[in-house]
N, C-alpha and C. Protein backbone atom coordinates (compact mmCIF):
# COMPACT_ATOMS: atom_id res chain seq x y z
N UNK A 1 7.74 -22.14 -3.53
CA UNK A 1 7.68 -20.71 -3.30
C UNK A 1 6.27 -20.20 -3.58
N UNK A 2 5.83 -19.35 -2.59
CA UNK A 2 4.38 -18.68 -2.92
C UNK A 2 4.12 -17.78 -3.86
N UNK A 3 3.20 -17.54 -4.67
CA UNK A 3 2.95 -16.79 -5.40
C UNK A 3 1.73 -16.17 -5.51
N UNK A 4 1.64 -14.91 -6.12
CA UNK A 4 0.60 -13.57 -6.39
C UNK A 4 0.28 -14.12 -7.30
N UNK A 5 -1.77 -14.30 -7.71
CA UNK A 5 -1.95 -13.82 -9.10
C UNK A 5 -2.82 -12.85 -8.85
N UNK A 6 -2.88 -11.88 -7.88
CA UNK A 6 -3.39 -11.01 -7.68
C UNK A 6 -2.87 -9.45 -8.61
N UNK A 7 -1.58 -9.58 -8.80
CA UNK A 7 -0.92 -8.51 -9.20
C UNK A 7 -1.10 -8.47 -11.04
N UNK A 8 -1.06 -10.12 -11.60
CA UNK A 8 -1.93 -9.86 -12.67
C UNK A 8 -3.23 -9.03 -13.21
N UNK A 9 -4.08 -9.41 -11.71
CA UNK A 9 -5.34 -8.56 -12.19
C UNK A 9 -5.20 -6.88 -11.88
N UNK A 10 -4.19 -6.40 -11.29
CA UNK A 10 -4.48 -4.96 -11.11
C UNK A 10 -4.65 -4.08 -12.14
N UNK A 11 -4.83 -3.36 -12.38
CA UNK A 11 -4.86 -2.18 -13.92
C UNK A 11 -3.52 -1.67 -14.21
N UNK A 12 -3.66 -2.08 -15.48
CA UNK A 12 -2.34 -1.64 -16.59
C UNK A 12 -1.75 -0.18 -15.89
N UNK A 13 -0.28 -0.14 -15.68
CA UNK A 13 -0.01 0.91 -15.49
C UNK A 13 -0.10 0.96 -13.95
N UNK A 14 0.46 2.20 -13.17
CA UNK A 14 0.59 2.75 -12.31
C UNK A 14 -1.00 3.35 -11.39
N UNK A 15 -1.81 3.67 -11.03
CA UNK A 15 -2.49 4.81 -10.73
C UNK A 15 -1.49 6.41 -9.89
N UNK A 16 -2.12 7.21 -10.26
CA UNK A 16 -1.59 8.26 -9.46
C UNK A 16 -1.82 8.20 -8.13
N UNK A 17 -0.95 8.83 -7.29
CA UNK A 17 -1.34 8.47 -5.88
C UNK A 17 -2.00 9.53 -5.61
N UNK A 18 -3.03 9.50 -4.82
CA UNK A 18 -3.90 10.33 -4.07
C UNK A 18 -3.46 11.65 -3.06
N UNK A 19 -1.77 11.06 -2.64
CA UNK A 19 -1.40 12.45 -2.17
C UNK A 19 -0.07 11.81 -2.09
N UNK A 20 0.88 12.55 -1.36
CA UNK A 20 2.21 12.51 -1.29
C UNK A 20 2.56 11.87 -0.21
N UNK A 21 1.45 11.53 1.44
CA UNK A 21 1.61 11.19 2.70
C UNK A 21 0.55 10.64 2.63
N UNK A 22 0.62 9.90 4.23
CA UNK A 22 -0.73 9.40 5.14
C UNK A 22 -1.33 10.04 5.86
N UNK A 23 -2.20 11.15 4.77
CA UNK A 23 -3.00 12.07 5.65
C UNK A 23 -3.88 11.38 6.77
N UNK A 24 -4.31 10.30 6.54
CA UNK A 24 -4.54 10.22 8.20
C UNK A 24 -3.65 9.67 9.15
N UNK A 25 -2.39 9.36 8.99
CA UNK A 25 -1.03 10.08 9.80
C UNK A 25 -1.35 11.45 10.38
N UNK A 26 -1.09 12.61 9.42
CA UNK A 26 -1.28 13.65 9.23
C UNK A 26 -2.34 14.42 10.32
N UNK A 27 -3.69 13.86 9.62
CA UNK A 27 -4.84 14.23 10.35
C UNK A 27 -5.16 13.90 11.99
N UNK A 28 -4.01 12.45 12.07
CA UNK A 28 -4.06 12.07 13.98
C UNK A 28 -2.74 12.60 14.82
N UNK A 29 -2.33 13.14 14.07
CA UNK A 29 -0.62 13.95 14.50
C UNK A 29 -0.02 12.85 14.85
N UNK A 30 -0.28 11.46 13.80
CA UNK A 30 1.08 10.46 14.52
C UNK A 30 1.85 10.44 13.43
N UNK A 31 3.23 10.22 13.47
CA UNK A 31 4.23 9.78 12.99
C UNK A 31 4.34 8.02 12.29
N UNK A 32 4.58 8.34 10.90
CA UNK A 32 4.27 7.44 10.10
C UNK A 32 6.25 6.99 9.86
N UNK A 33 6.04 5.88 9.38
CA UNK A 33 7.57 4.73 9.40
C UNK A 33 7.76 5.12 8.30
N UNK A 34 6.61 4.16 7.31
CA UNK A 34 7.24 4.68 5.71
C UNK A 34 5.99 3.85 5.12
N UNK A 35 5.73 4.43 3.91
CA UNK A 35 4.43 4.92 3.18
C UNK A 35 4.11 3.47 2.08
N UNK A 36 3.27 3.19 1.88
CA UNK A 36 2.35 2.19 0.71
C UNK A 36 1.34 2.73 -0.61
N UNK A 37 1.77 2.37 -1.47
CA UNK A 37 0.74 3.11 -2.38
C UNK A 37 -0.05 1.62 -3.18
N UNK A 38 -1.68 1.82 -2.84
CA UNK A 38 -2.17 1.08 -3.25
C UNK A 38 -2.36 0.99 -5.24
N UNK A 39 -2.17 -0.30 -5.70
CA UNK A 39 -1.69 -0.36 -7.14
C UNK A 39 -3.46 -0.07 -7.81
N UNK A 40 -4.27 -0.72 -6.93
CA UNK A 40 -6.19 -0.69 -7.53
C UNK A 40 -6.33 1.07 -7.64
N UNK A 41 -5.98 1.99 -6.47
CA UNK A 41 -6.88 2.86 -7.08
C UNK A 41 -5.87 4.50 -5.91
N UNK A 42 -4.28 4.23 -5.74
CA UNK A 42 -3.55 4.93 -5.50
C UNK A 42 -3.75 5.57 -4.54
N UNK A 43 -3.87 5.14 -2.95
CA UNK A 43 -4.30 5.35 -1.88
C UNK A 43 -2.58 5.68 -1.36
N UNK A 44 -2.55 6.49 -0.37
CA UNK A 44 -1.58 6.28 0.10
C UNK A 44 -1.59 6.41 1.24
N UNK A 45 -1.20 4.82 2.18
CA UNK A 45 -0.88 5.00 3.59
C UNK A 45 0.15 4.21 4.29
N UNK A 46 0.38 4.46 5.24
CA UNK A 46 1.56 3.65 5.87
C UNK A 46 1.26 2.40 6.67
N UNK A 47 2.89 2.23 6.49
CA UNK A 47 3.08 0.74 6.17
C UNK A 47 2.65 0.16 8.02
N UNK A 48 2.63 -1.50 8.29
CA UNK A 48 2.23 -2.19 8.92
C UNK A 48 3.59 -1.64 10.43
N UNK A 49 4.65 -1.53 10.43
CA UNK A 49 5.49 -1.01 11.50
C UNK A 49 4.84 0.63 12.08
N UNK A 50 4.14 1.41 11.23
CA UNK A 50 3.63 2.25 11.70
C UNK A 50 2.64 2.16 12.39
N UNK A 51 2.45 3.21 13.83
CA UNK A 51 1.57 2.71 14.59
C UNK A 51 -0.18 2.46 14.31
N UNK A 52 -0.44 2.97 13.39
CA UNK A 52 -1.62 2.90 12.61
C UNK A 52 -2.32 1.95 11.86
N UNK A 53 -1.09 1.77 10.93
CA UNK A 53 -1.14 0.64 9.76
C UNK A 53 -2.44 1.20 8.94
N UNK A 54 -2.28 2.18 8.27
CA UNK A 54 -4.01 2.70 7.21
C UNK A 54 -3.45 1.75 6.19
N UNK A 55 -2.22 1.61 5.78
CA UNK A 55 -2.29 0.57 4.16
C UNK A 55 -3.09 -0.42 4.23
N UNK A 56 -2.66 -1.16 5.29
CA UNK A 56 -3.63 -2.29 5.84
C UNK A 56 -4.81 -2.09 6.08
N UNK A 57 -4.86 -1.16 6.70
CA UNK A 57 -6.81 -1.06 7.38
C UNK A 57 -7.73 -0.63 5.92
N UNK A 58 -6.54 -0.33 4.62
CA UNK A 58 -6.90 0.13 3.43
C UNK A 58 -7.43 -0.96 2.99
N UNK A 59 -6.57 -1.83 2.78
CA UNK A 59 -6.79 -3.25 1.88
C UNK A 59 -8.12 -4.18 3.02
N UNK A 60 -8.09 -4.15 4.22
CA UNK A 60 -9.11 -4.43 4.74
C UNK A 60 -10.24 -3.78 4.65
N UNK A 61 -10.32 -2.84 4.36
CA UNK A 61 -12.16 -2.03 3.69
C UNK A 61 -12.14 -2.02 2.47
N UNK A 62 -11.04 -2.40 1.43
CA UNK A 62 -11.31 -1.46 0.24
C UNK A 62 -10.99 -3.13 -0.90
N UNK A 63 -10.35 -4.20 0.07
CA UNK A 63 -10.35 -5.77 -0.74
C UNK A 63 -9.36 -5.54 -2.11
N UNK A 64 -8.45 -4.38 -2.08
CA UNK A 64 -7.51 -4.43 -3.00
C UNK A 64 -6.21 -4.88 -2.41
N UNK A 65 -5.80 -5.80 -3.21
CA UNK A 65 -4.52 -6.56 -1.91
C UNK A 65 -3.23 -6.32 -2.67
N UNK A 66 -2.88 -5.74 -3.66
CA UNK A 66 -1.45 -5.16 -3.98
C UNK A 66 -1.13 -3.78 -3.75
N UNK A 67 0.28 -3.46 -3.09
CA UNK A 67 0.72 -2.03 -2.58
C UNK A 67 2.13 -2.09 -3.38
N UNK A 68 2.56 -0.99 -3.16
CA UNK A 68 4.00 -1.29 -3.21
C UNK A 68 4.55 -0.20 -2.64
N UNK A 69 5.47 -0.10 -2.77
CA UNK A 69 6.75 0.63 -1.68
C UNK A 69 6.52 2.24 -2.32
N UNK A 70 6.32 3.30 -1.58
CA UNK A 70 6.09 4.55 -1.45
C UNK A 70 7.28 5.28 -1.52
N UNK A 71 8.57 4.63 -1.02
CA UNK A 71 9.56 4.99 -0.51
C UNK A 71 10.56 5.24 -1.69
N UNK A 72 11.31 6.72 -1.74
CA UNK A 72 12.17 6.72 -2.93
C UNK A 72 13.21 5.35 -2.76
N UNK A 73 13.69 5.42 -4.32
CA UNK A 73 14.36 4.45 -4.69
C UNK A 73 14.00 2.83 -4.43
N UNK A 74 12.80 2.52 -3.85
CA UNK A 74 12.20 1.21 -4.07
C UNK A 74 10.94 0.85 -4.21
N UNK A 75 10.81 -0.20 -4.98
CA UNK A 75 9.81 -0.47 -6.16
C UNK A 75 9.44 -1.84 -5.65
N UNK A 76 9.65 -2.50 -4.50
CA UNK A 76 8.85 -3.55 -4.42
C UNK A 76 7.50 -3.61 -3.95
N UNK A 77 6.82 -5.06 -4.39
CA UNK A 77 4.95 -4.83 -4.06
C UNK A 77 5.26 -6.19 -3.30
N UNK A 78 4.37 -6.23 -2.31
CA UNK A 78 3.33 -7.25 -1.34
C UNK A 78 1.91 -7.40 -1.50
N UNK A 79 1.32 -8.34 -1.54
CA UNK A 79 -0.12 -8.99 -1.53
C UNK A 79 -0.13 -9.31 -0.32
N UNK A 80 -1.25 -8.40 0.00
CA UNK A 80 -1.78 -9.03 0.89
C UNK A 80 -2.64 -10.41 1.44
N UNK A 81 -2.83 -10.66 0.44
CA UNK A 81 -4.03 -11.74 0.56
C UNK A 81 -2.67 -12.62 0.63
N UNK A 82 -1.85 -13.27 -0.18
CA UNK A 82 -0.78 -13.96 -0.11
C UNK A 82 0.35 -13.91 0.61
N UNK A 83 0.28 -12.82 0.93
CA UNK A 83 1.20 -12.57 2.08
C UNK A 83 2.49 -12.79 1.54
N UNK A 84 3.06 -12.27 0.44
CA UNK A 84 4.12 -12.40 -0.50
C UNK A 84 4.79 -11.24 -1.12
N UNK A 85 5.88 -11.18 -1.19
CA UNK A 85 6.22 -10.10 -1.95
C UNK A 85 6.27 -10.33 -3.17
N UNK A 86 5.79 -9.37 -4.33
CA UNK A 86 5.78 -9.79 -5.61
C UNK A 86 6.62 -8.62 -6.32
């Protein structure tokens, strides 16, 4: 089974998220699936089924590769670099 040690290194704790949506959802008037909040420094954008994908295009400029689920009532994270859910 694959594994993260990426999620070891993130910072203790949560960060706050930067907003409540994917303002650049928002800002291109498209319609977002469902939301990612980056764990390095609390970005929030949507997920890879959305037509956009900013979580991704996040972790591709910004080299922080743990997110996790935006979405009430779930709490799971993916690495990107591993391509795993952790």
């Amino acid at each position: 089974m694959k594994e993260c040690s990426h999620l070891a290194a993130a910072p203790a704790g949560e960060p706050e998220p930067l907003s409540g949506t994917c303002l650049e959802c928002e800002a291109a008037g498209t319609q977002y699936v469902q939301l990612r909040l980056c764990l390095a420094c609390g970005y929030v954008g949507c997920c890879d089924s959305s037509p956009l994908k900013h979580a991704s295009a996040h972790f591709t400029e910004s080299g922080h590769p743990v997110v996790r689920s935006f979405e009430p009532g779930e709490n799971w994270r993916w690495c990107y670099v591993d391509n795993v859910l952790v």
